[in-house]
N, C-alpha and C. Protein backbone atom coordinates (compact mmCIF):
# COMPACT_ATOMS: atom_id res chain seq x y z
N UNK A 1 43.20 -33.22 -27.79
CA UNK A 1 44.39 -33.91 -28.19
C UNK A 1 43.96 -35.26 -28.79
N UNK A 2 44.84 -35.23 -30.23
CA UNK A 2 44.12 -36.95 -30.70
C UNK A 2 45.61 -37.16 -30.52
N UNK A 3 45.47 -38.92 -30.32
CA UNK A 3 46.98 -39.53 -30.20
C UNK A 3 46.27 -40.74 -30.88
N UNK A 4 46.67 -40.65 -32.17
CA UNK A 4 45.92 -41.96 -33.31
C UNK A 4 47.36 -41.95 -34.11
N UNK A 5 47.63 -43.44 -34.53
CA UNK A 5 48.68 -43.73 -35.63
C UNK A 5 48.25 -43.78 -37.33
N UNK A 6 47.16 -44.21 -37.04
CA UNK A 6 46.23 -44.05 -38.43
C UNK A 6 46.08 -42.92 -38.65
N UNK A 7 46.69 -42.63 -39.59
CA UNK A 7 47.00 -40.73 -40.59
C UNK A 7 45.51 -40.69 -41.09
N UNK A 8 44.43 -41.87 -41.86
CA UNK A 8 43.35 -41.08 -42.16
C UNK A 8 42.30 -41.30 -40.87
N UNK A 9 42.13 -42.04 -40.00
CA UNK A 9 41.37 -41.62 -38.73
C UNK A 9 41.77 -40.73 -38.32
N UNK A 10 42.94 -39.96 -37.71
CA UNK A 10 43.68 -39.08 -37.31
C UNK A 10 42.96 -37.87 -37.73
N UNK A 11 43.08 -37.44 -39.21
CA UNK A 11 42.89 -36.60 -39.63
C UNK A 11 41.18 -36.20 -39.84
N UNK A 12 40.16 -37.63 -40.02
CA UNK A 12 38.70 -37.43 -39.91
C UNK A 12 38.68 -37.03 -38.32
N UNK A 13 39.37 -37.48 -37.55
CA UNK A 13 39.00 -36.91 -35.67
C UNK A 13 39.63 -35.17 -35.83
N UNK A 14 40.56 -34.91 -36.32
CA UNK A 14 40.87 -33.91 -36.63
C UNK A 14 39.82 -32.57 -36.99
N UNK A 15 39.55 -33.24 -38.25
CA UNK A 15 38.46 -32.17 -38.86
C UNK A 15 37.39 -32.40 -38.19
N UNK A 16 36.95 -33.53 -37.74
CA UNK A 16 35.42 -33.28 -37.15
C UNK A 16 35.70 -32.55 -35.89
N UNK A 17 36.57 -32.42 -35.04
CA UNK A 17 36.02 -31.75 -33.69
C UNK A 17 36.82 -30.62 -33.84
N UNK A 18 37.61 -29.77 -35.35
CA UNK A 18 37.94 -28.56 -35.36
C UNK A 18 36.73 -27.65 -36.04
N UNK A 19 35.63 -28.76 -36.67
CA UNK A 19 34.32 -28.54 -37.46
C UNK A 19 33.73 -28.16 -36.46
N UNK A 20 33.76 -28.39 -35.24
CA UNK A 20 33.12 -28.46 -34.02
C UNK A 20 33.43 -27.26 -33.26
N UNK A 21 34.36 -26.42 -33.37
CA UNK A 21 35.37 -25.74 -32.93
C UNK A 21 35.96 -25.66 -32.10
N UNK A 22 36.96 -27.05 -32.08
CA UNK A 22 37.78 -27.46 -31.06
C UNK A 22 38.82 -27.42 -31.90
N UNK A 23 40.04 -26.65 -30.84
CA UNK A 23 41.73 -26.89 -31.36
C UNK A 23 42.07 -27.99 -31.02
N UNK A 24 43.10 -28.69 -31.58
CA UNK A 24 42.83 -30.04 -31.91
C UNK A 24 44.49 -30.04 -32.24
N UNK A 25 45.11 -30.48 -31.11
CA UNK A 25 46.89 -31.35 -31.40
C UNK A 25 47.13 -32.10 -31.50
N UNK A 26 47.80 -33.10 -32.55
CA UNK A 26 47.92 -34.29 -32.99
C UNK A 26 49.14 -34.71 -33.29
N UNK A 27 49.31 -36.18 -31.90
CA UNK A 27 50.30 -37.20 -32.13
C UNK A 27 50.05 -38.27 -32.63
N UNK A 28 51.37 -39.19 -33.15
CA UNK A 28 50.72 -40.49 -33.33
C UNK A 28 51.94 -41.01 -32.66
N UNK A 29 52.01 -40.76 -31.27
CA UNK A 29 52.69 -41.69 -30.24
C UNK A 29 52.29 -41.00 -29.21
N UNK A 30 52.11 -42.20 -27.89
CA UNK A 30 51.71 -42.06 -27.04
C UNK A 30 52.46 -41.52 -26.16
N UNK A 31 53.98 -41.92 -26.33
CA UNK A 31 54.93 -41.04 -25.55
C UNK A 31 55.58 -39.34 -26.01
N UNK A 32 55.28 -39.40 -26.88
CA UNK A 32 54.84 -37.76 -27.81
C UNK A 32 54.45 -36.81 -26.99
N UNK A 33 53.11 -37.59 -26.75
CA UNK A 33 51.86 -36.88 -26.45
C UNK A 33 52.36 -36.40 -25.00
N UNK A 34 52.45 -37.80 -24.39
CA UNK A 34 52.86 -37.15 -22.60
C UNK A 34 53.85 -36.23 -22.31
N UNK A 35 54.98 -36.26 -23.51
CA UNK A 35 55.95 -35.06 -22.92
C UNK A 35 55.28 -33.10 -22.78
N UNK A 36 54.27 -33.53 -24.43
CA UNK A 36 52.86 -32.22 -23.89
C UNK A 36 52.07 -32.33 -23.05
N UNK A 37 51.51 -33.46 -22.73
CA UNK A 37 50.38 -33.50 -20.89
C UNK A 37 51.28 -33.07 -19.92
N UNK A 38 52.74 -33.39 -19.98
CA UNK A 38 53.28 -32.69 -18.59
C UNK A 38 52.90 -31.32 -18.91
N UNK A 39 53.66 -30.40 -19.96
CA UNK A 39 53.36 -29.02 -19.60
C UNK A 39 52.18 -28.10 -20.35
N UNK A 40 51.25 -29.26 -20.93
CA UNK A 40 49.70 -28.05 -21.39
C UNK A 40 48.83 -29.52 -21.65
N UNK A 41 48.51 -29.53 -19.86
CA UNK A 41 47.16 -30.16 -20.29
C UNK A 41 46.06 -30.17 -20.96
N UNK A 42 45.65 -30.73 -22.48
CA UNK A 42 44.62 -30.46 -22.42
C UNK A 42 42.79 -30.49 -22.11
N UNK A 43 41.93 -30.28 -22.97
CA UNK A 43 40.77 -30.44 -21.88
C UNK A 43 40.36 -32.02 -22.32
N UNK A 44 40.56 -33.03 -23.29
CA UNK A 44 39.98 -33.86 -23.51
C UNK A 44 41.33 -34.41 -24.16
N UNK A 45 41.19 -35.89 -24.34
CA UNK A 45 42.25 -36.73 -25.29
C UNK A 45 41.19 -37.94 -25.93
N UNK A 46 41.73 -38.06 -26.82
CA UNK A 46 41.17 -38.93 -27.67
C UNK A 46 42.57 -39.82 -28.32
N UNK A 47 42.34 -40.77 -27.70
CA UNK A 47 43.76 -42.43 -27.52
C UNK A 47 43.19 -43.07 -28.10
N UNK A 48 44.04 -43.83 -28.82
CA UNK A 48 44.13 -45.55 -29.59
C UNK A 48 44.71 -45.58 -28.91
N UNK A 49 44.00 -46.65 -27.84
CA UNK A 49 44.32 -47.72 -26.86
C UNK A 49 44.99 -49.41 -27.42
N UNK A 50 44.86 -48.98 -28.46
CA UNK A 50 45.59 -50.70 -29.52
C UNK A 50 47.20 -49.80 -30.02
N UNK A 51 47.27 -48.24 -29.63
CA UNK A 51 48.61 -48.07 -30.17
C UNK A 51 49.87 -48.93 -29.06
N UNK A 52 50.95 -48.91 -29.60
CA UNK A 52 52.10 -50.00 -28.97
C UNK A 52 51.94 -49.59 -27.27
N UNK A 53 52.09 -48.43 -27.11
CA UNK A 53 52.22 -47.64 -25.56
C UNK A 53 50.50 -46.70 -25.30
N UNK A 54 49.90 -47.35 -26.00
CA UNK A 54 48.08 -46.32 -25.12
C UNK A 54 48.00 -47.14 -24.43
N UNK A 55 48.13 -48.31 -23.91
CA UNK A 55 48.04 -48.10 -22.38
C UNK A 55 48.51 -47.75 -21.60
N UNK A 56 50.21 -47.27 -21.59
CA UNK A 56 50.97 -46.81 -20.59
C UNK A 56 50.44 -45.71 -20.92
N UNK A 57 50.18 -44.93 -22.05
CA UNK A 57 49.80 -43.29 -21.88
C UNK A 57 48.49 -43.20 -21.46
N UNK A 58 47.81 -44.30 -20.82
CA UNK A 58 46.22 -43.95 -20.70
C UNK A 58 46.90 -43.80 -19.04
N UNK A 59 47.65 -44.79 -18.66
CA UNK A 59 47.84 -44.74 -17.26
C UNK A 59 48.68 -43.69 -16.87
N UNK A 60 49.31 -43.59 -17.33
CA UNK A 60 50.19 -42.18 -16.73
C UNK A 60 49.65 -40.90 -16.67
N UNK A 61 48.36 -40.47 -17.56
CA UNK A 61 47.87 -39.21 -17.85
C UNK A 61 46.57 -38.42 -16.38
């Protein structure tokens, strides 16, 4: 899971770890994201911690 607001970081984290062959779901909000961590955790997240709410979504997860 990437949760980045920047559309072209977003999308280079994107392709590199689907290059990698990782499925790869992408928000660009942090509260987005958690309504999917409640029901399909996935195995890794990758946060911008400078987005408005990555720190409440770093803490809640």
């Amino acid at each position: 899971m990437v949760i980045e607001d920047d559309m072209n970081l977003a999308e280079l984290l994107k392709y590199e770890l689907m290059d990698s062959g990782f499925h790869v779901s992408f928000f660009n909000s942090g509260r987005n994201a958690f309504q999917k961590l409640k029901s399909s955790p996935p195995d890794a997240i990758v946060l911008d911690i400078l987005l408005e709410e990555g720190i409440w979504t770093a803490g809640r997860s």
